[in-house]
Protein backbone atom coordinates (compact mmCIF):
# COMPACT_ATOMS: atom_id res chain seq x y z
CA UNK A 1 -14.34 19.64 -6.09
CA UNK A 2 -11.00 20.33 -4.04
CA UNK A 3 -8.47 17.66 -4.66
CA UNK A 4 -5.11 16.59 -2.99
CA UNK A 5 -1.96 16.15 -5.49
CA UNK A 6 -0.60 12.32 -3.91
CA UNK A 7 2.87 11.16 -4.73
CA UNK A 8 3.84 7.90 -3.88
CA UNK A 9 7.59 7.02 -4.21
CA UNK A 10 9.99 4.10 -3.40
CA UNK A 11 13.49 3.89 -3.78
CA UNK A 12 13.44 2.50 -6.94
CA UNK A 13 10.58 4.42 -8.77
CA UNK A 14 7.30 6.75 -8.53
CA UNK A 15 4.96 4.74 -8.53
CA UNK A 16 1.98 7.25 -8.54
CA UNK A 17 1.95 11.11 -8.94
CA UNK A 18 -1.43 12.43 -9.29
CA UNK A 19 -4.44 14.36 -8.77
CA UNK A 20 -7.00 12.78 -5.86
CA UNK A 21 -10.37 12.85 -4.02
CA UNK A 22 -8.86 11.18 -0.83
CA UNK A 23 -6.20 8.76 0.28
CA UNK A 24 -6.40 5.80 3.28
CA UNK A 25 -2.95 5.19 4.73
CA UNK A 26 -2.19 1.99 6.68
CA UNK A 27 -0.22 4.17 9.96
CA UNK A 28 2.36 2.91 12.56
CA UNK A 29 -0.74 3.89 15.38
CA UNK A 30 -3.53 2.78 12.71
CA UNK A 31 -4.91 3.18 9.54
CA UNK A 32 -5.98 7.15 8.10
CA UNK A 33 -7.57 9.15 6.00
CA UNK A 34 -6.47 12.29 4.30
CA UNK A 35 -8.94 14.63 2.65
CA UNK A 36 -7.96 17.95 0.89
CA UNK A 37 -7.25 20.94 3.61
CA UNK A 38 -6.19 17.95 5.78
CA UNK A 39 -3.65 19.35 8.85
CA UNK A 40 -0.24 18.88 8.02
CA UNK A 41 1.14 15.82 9.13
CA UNK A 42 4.19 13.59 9.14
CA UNK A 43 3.52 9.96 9.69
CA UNK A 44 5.06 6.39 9.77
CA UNK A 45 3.94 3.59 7.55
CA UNK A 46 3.45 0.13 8.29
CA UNK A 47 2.63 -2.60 5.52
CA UNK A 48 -0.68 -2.21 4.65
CA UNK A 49 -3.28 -1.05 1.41
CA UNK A 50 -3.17 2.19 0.40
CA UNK A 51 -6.54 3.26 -0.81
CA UNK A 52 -6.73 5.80 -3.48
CA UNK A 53 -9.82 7.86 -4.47
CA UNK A 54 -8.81 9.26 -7.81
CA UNK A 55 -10.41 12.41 -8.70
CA UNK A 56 -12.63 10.74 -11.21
CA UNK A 57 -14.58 8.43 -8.18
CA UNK A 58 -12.39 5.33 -9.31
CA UNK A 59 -10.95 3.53 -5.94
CA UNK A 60 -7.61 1.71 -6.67
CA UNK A 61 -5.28 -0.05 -4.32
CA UNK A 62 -1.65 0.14 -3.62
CA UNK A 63 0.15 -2.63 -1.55
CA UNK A 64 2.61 -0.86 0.04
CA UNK A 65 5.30 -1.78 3.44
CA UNK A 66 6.92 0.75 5.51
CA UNK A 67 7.87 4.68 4.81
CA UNK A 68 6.43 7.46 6.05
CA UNK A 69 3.74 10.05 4.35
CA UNK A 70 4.03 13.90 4.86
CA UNK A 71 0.80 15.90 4.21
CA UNK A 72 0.81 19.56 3.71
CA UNK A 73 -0.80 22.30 1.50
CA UNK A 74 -3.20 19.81 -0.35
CA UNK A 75 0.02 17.49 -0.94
CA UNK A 76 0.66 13.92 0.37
CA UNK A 77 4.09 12.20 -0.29
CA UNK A 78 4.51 8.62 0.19
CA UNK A 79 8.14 7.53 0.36
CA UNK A 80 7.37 3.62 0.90
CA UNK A 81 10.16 1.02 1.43
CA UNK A 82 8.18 -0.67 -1.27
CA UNK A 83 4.65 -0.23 -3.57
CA UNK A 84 2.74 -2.08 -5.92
CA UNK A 85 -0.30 -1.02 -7.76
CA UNK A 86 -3.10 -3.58 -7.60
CA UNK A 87 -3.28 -3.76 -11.35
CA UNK A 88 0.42 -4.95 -11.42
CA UNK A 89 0.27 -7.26 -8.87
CA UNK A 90 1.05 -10.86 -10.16
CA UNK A 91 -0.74 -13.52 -8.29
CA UNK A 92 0.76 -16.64 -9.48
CA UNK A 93 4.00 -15.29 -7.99
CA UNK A 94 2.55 -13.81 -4.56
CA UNK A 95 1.05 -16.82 -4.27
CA UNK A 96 4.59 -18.64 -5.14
CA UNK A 97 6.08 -16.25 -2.63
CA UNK A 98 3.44 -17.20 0.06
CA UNK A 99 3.81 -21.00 -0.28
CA UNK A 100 8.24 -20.07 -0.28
CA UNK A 101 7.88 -18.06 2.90
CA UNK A 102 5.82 -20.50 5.07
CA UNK A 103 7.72 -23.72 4.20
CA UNK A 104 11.41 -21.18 5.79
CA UNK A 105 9.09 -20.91 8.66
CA UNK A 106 8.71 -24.65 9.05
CA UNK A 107 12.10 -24.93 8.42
CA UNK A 108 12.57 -22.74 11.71
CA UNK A 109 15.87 -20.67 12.74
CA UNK A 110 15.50 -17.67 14.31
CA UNK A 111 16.70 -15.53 11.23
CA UNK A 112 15.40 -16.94 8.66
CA UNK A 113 11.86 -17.33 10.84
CA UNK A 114 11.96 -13.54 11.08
CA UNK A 115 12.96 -13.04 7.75
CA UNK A 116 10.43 -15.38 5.79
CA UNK A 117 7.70 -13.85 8.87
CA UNK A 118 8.79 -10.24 6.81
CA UNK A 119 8.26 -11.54 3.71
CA UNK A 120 5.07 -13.65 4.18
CA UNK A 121 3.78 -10.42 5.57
CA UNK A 122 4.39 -8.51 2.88
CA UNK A 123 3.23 -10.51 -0.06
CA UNK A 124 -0.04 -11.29 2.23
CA UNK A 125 -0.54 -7.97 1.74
CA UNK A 126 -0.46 -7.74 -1.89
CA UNK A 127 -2.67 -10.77 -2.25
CA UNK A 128 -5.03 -8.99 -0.07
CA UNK A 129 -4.48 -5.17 -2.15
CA UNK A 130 -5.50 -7.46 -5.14
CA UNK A 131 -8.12 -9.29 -3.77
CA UNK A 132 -9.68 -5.98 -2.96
CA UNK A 133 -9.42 -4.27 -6.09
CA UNK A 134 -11.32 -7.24 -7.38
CA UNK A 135 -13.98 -6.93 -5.00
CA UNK A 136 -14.32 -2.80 -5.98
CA UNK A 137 -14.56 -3.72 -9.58
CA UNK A 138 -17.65 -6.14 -8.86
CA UNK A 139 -19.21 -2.98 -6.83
CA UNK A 140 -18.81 -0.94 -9.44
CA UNK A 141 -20.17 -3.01 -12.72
C-alpha cells in the first residue's frame, strides 16, 4: 500500500514525523485531504484537527492552529504555529483554559476580547481533537 511520509513541526518541536495512509488538514478555504501521489500543494492552516491515518489503519488526532502544509513527492510538512497530539492533551487544563478565556470576554475590552476570543478558540479545539479521539477508540473496540 503506497504511503505519504507526514511531518508535522512547530516552532518549538516535531511533533510527528512518520509514515501514513492519509492526512485531513483543517485549510484557510476548508478542510482537505491528502492521499499518496496527491498534486503538490502549498496551503494555509487555520485552527482545526488534523486527522492522521497511520499506515497501520489507526486514526489519531492532532489539535493544531495556524501554519501552512506543503505536499510534494509523497511528502506533507506541517509547520503549525502550534500542535498537540490527542493523547497529550490534558483536559482538566483545557477545560481550566476554557472557563479563563470566557470570564476575559465578560470582562470585555477590545484587546483582551480578541485575545481571550484567540485563545478560547484554540483550546476549543483541543477539547474537541480529544473528544474525538475518544469517540474513534469506542469505534474501534
Amino acid at each position: 500500500m503506497a504511503t505519504l511520509h507526514l511531518e508535522i513541526v512547530t516552532p518549538d518541536r516535531v511533533v510527528l514525523d512518520t509514515r501514513v495512509r492519509s492526512v485531513r488538514l483543517p485549510g484557510t478555504m476548508g478542510s482537505f485531504g491528502v492521499l499518496p501521489n496527491h498534486a503538490p500543494l502549498i496551503a494555509s492552516l487555520t485552527t482545526g484537527a488534523i486527522k492522521v491515518e497511520h499506515d497501520n489503519g489507526d486514526i489519531e488526532y492532532i489539535a493544531a492552529s495556524g501554519g501552512f502544509a506543503d505536499v510534494r513527492d509523497n511528502r506533507v510538512t506541517v509547520i503549525a504555529d502550534t500542535a498537540e497530539r490527542s493523547a497529550d492533551i490534558d483536559l482538566a487544563r483545557v477545560r481550566a483554559a476554557i472557563e479563563r478565556a470566557q470570564a476575559q470576554l465578560a470582562e470585555g475590552g477590545a484587546e483582551a476580547y480578541t485575545q481571550a476570543q484567540e485563545t478560547l478558540r484554540r483550546y476549543m479545539n483541543r477539547l474537541k481533537v480529544a473528544q474525538q479521539q475518544e469517540e474513534e477508540a469506542a469505534r474501534r473496540h
